[in-house]
C-alpha atoms as a PDB file:
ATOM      1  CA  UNK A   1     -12.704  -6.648  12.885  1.00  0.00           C
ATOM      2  CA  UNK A   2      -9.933  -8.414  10.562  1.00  0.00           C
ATOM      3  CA  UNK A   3      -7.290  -6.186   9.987  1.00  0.00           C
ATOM      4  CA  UNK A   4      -5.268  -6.606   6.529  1.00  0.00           C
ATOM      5  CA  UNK A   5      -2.215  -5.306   5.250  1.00  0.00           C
ATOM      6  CA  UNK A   6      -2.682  -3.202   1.697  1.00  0.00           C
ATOM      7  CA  UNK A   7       0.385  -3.028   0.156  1.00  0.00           C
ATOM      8  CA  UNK A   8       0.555   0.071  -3.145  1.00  0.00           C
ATOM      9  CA  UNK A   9       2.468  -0.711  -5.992  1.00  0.00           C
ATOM     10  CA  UNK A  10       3.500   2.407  -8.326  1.00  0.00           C
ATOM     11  CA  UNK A  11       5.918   2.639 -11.459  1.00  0.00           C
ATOM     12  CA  UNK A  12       9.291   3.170 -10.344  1.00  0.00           C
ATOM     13  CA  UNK A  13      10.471   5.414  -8.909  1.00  0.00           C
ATOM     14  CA  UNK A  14       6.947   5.759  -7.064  1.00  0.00           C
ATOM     15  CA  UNK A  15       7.988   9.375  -5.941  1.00  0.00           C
ATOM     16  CA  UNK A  16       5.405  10.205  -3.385  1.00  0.00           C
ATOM     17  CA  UNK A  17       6.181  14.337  -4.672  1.00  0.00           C
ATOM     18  CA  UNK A  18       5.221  13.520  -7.979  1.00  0.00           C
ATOM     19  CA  UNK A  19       1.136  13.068  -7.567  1.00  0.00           C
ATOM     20  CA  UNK A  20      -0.958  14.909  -9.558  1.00  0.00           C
ATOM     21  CA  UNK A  21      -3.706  17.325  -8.302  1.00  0.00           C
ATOM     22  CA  UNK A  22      -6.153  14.776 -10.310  1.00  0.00           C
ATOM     23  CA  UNK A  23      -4.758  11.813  -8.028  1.00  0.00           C
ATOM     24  CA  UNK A  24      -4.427  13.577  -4.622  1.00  0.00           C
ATOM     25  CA  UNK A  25      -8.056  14.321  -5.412  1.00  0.00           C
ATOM     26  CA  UNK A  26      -8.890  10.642  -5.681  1.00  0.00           C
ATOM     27  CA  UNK A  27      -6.786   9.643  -2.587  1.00  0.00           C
ATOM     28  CA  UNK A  28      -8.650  12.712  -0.349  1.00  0.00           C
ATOM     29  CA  UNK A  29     -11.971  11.108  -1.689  1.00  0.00           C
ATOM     30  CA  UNK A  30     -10.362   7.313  -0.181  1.00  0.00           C
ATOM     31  CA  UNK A  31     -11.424   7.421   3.556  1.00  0.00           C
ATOM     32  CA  UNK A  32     -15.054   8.455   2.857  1.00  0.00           C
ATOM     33  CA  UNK A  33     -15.317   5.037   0.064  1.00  0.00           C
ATOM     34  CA  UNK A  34     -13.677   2.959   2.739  1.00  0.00           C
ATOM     35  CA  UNK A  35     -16.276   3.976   5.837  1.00  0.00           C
ATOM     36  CA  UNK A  36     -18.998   3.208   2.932  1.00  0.00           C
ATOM     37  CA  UNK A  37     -17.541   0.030   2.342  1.00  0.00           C
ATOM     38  CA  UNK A  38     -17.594  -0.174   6.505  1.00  0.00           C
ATOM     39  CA  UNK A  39     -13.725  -0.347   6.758  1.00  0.00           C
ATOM     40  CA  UNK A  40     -11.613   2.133   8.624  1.00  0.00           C
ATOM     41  CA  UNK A  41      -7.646   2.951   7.944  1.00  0.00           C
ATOM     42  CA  UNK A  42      -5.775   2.408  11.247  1.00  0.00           C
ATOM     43  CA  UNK A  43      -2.556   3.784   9.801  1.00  0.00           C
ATOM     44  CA  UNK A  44      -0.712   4.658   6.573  1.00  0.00           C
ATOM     45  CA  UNK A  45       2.462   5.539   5.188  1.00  0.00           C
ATOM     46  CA  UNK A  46       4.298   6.610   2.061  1.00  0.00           C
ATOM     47  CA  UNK A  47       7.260   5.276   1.369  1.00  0.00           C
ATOM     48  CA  UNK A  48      10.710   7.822  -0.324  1.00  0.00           C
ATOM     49  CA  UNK A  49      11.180   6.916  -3.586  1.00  0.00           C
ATOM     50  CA  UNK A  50      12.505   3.763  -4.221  1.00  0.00           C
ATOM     51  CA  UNK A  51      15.846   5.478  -5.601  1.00  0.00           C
ATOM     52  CA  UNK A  52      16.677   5.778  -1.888  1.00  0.00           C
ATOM     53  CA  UNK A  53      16.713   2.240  -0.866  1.00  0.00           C
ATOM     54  CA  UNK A  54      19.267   0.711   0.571  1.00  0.00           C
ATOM     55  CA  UNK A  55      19.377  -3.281   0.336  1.00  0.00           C
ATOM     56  CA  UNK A  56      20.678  -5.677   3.098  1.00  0.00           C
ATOM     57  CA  UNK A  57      21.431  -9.621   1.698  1.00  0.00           C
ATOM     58  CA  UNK A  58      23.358 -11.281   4.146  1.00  0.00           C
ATOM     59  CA  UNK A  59      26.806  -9.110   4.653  1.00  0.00           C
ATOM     60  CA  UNK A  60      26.266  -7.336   1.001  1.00  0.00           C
ATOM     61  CA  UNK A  61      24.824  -3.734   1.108  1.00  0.00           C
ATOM     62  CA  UNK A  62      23.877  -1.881  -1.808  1.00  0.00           C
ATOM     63  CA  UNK A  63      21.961   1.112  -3.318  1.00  0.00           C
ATOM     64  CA  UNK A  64      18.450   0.771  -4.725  1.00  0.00           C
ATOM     65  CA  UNK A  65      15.780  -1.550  -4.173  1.00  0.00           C
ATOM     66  CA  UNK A  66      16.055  -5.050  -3.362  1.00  0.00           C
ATOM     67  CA  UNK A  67      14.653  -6.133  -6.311  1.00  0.00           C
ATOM     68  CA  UNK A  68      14.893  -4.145  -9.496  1.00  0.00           C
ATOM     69  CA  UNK A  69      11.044  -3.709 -11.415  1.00  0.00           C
ATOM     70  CA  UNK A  70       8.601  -1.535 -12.772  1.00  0.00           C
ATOM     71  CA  UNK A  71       6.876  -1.474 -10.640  1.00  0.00           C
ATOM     72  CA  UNK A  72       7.801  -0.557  -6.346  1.00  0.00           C
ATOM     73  CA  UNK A  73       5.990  -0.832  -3.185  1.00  0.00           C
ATOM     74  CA  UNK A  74       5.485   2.906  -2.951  1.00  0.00           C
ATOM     75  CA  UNK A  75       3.059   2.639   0.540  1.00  0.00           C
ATOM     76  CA  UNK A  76       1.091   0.587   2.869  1.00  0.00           C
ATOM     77  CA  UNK A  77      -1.503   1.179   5.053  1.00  0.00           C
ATOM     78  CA  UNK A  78      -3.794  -1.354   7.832  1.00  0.00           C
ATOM     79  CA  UNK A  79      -6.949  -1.771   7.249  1.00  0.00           C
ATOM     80  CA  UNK A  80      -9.689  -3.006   9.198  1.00  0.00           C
ATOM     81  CA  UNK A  81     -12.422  -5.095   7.698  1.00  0.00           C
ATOM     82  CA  UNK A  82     -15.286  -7.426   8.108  1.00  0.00           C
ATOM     83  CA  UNK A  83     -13.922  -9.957   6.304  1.00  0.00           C
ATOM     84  CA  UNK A  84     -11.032 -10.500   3.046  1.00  0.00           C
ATOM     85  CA  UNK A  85     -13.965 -10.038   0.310  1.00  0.00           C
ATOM     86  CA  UNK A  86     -14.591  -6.486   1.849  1.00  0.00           C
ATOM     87  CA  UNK A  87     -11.113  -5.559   1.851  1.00  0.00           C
ATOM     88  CA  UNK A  88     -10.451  -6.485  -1.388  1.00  0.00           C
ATOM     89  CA  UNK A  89     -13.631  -4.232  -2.724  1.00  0.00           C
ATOM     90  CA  UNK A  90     -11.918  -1.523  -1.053  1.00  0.00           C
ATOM     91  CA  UNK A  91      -8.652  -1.976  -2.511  1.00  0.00           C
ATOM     92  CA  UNK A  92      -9.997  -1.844  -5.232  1.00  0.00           C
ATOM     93  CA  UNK A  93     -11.233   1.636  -5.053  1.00  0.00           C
ATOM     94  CA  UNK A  94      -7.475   2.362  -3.741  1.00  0.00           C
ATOM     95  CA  UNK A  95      -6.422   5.340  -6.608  1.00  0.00           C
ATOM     96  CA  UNK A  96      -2.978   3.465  -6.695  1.00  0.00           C
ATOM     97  CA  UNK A  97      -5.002   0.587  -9.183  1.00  0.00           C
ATOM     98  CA  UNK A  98      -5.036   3.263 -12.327  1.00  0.00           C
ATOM     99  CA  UNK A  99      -0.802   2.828 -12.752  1.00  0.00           C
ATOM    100  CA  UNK A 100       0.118   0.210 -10.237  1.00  0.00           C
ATOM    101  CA  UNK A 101      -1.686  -1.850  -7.733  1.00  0.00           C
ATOM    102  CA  UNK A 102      -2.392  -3.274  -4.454  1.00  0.00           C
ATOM    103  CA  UNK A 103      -1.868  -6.065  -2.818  1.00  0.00           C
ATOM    104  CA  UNK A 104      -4.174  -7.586   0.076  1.00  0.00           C
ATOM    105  CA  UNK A 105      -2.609  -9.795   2.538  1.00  0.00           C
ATOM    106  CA  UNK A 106      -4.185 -11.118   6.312  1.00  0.00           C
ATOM    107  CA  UNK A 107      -2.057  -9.616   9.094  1.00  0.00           C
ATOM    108  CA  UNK A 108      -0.892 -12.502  10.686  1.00  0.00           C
ATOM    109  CA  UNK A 109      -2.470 -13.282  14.373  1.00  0.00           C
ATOM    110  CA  UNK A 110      -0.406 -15.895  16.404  1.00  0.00           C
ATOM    111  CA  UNK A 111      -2.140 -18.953  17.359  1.00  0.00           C
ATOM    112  CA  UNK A 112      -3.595 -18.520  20.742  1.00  0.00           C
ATOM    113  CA  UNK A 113      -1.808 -20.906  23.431  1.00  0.00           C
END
């Protein structure tokens, strides 16, 4: 199967402490939708929030994010998938749309030689 990058976007500061009963609800419900949906989650991670960034351009480092916006990347997780329309019903379901969002992206696969 197609594995795919999901990227979840919350409001700043995207504090992974700060979830609601209501929400960790929704995300407990996730992995069951997903199997429905015939995807699986290889892995996942939350990210701190993004007051405790640290950003790298060239020889510059500075507190925060790299960017400054509402809205942060506040997790990821792989997916696997039969295809892009598939994972993009899933994300869909992803709790993280009702504030935020997600993005979908192809994990990339090297040509083979």
């Amino acid at each position: 199967m197609a594995q795919y990058a999901v990227l979840i976007y919350s409001p700043a500061p995207a504090d992974p402490m700060d979830l609601t009963p209501d929400y960790v609800a929704l995300l407990d419900r996730y992995p069951a939708q997903v199997a429905e949906l015939g995807g699986q989650i290889v892995t996942g991670f939350a990210l701190q929030p993004s007051t405790t960034a640290t950003a790298v351009r060239g020889d510059l480092v500075t507190d925060g994010p790299f960017v400054e916006a509402k809205e942060v990347v506040a997790g990821f997780f792989v997916l696997e998938a039969p295809d892009l329309d598939t994972a993009v019903r899933i994300a869909k379901l992803n709790p993280a749309t009702i504030h935020g969002g997600v993005e979908v992206r192809p994990l990339f696969v090297p040509p083979a030689e």
